[in-house]
Structure formats: C-alpha cells, structure tokens
C-alpha atoms as a PDB file:
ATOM      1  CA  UNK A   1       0.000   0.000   0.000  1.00  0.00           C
ATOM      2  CA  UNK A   2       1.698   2.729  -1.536  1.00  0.00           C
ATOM      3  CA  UNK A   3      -0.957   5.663  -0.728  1.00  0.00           C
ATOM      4  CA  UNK A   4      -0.016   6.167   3.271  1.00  0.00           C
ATOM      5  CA  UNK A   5      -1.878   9.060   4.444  1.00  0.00           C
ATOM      6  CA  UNK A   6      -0.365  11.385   6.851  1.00  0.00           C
ATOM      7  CA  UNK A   7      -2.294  11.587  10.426  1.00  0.00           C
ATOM      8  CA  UNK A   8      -3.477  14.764  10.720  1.00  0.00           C
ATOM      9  CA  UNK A   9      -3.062  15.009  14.605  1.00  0.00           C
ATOM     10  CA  UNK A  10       1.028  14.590  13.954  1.00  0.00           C
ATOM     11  CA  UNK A  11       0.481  17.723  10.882  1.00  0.00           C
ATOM     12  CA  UNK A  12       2.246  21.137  11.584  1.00  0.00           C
ATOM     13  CA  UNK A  13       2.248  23.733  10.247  1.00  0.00           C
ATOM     14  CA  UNK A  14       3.949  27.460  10.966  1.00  0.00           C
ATOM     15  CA  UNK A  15       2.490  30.968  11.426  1.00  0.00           C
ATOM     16  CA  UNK A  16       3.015  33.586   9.025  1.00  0.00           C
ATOM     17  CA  UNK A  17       1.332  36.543  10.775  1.00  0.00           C
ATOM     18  CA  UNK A  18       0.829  37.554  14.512  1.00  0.00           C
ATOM     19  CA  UNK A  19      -2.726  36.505  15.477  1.00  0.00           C
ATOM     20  CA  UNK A  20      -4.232  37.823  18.825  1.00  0.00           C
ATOM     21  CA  UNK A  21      -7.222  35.814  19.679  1.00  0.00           C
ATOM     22  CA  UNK A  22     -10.768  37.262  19.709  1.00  0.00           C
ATOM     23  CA  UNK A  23     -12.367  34.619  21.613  1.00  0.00           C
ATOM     24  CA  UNK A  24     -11.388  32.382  24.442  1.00  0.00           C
ATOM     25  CA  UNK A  25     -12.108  29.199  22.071  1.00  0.00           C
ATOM     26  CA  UNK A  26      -9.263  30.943  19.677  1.00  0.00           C
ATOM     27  CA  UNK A  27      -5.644  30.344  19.754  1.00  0.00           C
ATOM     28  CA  UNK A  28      -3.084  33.438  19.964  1.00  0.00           C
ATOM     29  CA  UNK A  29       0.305  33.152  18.249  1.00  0.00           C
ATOM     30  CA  UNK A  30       3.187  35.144  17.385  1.00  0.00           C
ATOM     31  CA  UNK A  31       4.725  34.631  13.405  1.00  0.00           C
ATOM     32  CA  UNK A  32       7.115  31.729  13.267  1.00  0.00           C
ATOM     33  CA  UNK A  33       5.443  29.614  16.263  1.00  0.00           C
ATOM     34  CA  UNK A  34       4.614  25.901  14.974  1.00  0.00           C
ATOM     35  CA  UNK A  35       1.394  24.854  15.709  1.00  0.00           C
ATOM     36  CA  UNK A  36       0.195  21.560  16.057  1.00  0.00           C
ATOM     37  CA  UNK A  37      -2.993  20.727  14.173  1.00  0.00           C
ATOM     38  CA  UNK A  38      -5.736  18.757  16.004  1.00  0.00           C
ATOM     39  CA  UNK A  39      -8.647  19.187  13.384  1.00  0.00           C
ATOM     40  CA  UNK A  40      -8.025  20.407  10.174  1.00  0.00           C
ATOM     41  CA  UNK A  41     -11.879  21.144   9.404  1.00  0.00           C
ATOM     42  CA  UNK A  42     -13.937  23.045  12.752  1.00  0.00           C
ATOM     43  CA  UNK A  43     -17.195  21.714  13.078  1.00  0.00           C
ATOM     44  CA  UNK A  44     -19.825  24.548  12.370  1.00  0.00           C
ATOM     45  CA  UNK A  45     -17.227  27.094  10.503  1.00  0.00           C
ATOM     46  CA  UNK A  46     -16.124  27.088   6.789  1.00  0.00           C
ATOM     47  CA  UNK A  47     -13.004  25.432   5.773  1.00  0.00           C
ATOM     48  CA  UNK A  48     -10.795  28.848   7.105  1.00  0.00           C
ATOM     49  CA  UNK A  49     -10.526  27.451  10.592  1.00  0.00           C
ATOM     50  CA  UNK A  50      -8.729  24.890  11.632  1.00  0.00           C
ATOM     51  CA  UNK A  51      -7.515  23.928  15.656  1.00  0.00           C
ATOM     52  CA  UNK A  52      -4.324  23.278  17.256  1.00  0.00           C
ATOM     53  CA  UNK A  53      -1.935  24.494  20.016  1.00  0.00           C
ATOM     54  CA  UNK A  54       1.534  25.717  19.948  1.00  0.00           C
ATOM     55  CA  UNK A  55       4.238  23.315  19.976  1.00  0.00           C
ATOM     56  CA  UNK A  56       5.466  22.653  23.474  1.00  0.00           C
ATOM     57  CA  UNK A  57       1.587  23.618  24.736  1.00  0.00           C
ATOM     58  CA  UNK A  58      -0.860  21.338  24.086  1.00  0.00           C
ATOM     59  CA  UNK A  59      -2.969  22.768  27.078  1.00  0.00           C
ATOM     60  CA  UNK A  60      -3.399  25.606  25.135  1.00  0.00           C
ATOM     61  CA  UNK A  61      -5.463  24.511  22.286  1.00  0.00           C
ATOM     62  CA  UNK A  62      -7.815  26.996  20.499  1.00  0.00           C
ATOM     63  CA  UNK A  63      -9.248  27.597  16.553  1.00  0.00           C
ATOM     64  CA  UNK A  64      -7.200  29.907  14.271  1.00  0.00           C
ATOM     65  CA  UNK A  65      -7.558  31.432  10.487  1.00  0.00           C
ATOM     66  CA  UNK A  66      -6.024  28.858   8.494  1.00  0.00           C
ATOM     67  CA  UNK A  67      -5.002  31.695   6.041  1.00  0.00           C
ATOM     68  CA  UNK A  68      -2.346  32.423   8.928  1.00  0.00           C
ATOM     69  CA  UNK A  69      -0.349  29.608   8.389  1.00  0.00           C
ATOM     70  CA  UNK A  70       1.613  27.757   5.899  1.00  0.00           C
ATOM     71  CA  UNK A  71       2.950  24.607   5.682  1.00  0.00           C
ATOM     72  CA  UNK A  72       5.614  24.777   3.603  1.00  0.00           C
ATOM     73  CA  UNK A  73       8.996  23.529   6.251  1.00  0.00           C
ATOM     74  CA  UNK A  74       7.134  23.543   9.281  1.00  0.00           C
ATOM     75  CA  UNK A  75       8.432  20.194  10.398  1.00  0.00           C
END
C-alpha cells in the first residue's frame, strides 16, 4: 500500500502573521510559532478554521484562520 496518508493530529504547520485571539475558544500566536494541528476542518465554521496548540503547549489549544499559516517547512 503505496498511498499512506499522513495523520493529521502529527500535521504542523507554521504561522506567518501575529494573530491575537478574539475569543477564548481561539488560539493566539506570534509569526514563526509551529502549531500543532488537532482538526483540520472546525465543526460549524467554513473550511478557514482549523484547531491546534503551539508546539510545546498542548494545554493551550484553540481555533485559528487557516489563512495564517503555511505549511511549507514547518516540520
């Protein structure tokens, strides 16, 4: 089985802008943090949110704009 798919809860990805949360449920990052994604696709928002915490702080898990992030050499 050639077609391994990569688990999404192991996916990073890295922050290209400053984002201050607006709501508690939202994470807050600083550009160049890596952020570990938990769920790609937010249940109840359009496909621009994703979730995840920063690297190092998994306690501190919250949505974010996924037009903040790339994921070009985040790992």
């Amino acid at each position: 089985n050639g077609g391994a798919k990569t688990n999404i809860a192991d996916r990073r990805c890295r922050a290209l802008y400053d984002c201050e949360a607006d709501n508690g449920d939202e994470l807050s990052f600083k550009q160049g943090d890596i952020i570990v994604i938990s769920r790609q696709r937010v249940s109840g928002e359009d496909d621009t949110w994703m979730e995840g915490y920063l690297i190092g702080s998994p306690s501190r898990k919250g949505m974010f704009p996924a037009t903040f992030v790339t994921f070009d050499a985040a790992d």
